[in-house]
Protein backbone atom coordinates (compact mmCIF):
# COMPACT_ATOMS: atom_id res chain seq x y z
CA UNK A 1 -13.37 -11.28 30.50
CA UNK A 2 -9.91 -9.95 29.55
CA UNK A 3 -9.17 -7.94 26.03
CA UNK A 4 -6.33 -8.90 23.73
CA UNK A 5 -4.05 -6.30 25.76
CA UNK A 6 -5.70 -8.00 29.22
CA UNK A 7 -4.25 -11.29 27.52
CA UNK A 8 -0.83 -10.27 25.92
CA UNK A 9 0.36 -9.18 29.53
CA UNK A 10 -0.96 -12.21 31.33
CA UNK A 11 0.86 -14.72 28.72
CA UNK A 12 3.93 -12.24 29.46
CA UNK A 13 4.05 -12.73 32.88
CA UNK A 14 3.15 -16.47 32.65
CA UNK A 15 6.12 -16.82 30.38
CA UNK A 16 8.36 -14.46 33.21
CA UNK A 17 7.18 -16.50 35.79
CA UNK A 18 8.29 -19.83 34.04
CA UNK A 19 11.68 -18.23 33.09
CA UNK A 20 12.04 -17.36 36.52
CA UNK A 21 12.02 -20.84 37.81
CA UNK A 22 14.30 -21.96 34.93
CA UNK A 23 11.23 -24.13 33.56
CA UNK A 24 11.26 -25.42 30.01
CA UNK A 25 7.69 -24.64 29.08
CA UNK A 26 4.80 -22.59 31.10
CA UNK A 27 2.42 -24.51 32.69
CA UNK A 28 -1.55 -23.30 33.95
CA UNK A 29 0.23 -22.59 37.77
CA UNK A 30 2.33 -20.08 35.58
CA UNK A 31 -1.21 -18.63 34.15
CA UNK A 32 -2.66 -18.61 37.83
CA UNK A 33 0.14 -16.76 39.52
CA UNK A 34 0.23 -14.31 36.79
CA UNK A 35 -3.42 -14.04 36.66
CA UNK A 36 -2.96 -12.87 40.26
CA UNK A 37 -0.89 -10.71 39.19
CA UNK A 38 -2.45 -8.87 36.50
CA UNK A 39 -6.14 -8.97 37.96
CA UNK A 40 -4.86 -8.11 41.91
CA UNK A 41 -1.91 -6.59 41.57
CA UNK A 42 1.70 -7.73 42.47
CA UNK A 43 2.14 -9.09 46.07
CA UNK A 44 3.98 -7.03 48.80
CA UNK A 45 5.13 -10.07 51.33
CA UNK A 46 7.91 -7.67 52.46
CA UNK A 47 5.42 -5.12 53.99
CA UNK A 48 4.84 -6.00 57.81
CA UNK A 49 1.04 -5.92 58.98
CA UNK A 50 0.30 -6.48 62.75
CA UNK A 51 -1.65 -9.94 63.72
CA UNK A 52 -4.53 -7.37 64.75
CA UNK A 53 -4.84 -5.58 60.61
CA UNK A 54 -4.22 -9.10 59.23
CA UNK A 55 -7.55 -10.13 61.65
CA UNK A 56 -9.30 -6.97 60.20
CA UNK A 57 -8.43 -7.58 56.48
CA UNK A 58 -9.97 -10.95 57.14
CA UNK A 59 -13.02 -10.03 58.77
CA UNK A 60 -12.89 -7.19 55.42
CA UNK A 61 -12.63 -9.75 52.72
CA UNK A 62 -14.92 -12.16 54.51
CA UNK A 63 -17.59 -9.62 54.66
CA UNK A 64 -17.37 -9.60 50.77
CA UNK A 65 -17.41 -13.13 50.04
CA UNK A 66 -20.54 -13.28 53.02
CA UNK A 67 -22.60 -10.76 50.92
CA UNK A 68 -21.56 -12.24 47.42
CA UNK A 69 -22.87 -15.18 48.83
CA UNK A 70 -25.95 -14.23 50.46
CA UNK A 71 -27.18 -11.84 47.30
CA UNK A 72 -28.00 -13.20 43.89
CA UNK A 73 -27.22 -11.40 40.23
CA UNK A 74 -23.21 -11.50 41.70
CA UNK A 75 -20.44 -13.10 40.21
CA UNK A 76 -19.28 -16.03 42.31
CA UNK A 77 -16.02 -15.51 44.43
CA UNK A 78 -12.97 -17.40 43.09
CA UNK A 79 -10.40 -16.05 45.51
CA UNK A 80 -9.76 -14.17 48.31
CA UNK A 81 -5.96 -13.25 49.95
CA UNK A 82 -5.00 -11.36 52.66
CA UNK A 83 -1.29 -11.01 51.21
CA UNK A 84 -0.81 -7.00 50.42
CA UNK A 85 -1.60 -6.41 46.70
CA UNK A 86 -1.02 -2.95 45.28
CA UNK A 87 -2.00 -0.72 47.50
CA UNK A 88 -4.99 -3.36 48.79
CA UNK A 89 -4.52 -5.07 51.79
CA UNK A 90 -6.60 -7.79 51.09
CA UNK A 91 -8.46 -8.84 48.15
CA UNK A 92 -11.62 -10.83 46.98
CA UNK A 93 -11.61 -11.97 43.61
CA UNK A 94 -14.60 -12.70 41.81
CA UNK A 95 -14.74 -14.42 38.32
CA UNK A 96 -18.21 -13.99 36.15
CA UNK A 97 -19.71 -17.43 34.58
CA UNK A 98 -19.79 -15.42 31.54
CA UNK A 99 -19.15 -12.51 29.55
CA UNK A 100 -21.77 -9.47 30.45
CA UNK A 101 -22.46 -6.57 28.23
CA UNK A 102 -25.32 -5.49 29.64
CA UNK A 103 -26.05 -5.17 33.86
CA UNK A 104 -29.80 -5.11 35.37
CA UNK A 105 -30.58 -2.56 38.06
CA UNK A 106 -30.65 -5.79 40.14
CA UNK A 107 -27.24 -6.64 39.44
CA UNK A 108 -25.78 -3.20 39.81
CA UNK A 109 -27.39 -3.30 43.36
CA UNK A 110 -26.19 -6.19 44.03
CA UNK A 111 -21.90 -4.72 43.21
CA UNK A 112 -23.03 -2.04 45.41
CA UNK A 113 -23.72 -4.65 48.05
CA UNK A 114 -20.67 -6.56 47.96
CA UNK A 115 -18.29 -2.90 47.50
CA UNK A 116 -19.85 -2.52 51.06
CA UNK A 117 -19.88 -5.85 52.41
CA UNK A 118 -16.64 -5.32 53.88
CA UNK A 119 -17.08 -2.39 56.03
CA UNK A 120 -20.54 -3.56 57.34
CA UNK A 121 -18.60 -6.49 58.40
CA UNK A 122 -16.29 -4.67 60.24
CA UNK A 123 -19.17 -2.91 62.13
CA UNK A 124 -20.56 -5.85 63.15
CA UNK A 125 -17.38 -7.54 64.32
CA UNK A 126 -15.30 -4.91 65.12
CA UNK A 127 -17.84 -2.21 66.27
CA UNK A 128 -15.97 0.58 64.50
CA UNK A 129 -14.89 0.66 61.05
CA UNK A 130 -11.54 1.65 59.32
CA UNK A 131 -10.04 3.23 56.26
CA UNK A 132 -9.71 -0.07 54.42
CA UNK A 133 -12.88 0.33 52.94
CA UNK A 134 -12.00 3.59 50.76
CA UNK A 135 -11.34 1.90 47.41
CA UNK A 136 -14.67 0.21 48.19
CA UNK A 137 -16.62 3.34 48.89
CA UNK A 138 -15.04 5.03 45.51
CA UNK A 139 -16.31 2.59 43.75
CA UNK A 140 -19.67 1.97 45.45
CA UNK A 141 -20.31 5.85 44.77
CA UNK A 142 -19.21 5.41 41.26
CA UNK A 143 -21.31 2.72 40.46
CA UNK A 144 -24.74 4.97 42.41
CA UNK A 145 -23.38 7.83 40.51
CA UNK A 146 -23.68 6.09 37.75
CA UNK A 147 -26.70 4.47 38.18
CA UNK A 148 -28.67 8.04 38.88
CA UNK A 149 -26.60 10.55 36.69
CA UNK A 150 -26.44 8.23 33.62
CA UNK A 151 -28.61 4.97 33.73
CA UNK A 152 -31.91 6.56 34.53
CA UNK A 153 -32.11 3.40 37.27
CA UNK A 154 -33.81 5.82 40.02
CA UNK A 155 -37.44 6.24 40.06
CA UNK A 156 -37.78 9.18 41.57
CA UNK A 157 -35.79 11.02 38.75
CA UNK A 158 -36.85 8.94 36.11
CA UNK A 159 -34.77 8.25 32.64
CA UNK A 160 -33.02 11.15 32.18
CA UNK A 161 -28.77 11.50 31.64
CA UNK A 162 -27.81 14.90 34.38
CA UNK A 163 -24.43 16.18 33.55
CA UNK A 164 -21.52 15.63 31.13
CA UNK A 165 -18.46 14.07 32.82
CA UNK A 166 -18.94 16.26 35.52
CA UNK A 167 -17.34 15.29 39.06
């Protein structure tokens, strides 16, 4: 599912990797690590999290991989990490079985699903939720944006495109 670009910087940071390590070629752990690093962002080991946010990350991340599982029309999870990433402190990764051009209503219901799976799960475990779910909620609401405003997928408002760009 990368582009060209997608693939320049991940045979880059292979070959960085490899250098790194005074290695003579690049092997496929080179291409994993730096496929970590390209697709979730570069890992922040030096940031201290307490034993009770590296419970909720997990209970987060687990909540996506639950609901991945659980739902069909969802891309199978290929890794999950509760080492910081970017600004993320946890991540599930999901890899598609092949590349998509198009989506069904069914299968954009089903990212909305997993966006949220995390939060739900730290309702149920937790009993009160926390900010780690904002990236998720962005892009839950852009995806139901989306779905209304330009993909006519709403019944009520039928096949029609409402605004330009607008926010």
């Amino acid at each position: 599912g990368f582009s060209g670009a997608d693939l320049e910087n991940l045979v880059n940071e292979a070959a960085l990797l490899a250098a790194r390590q005074d290695k003579d070629a690049v092997n496929m752990a080179d291409f994993e690590l730096a496929k970590d690093k390209v697709y979730m962002g570069t890992e922040r080991r030096s940031m201290v999290i307490s034993d009770e946010e590296k419970r909720t990350t997990a209970v987060h991340e687990a909540g996506h991989t639950l609901i991945s599982v659980l739902i069909t029309h969802q891309d199978p999870v290929h890794k999950v990490s509760i080492i910081p990433r970017g600004a993320a402190l946890g991540v599930t990764q999901f890899l598609p079985v092949e590349d998509r051009h198009l989506m069904t209503k069914k299968q954009t219901l089903a990212r909305i699903a997993m966006a949220l799976g995390g939060r739900v799960a730290e309702q149920i475990v937790f009993g009160e939720i926390t900010t780690g779910a904002q990236d998720d909620i962005k892009r839950a609401t852009r995806i139901a944006r989306a779905m209304v405003c330009e993909l006519g997928m709403t019944e009520k408002l039928g096949p029609v495109a409402y605004g330009e760009n607008e926010e």
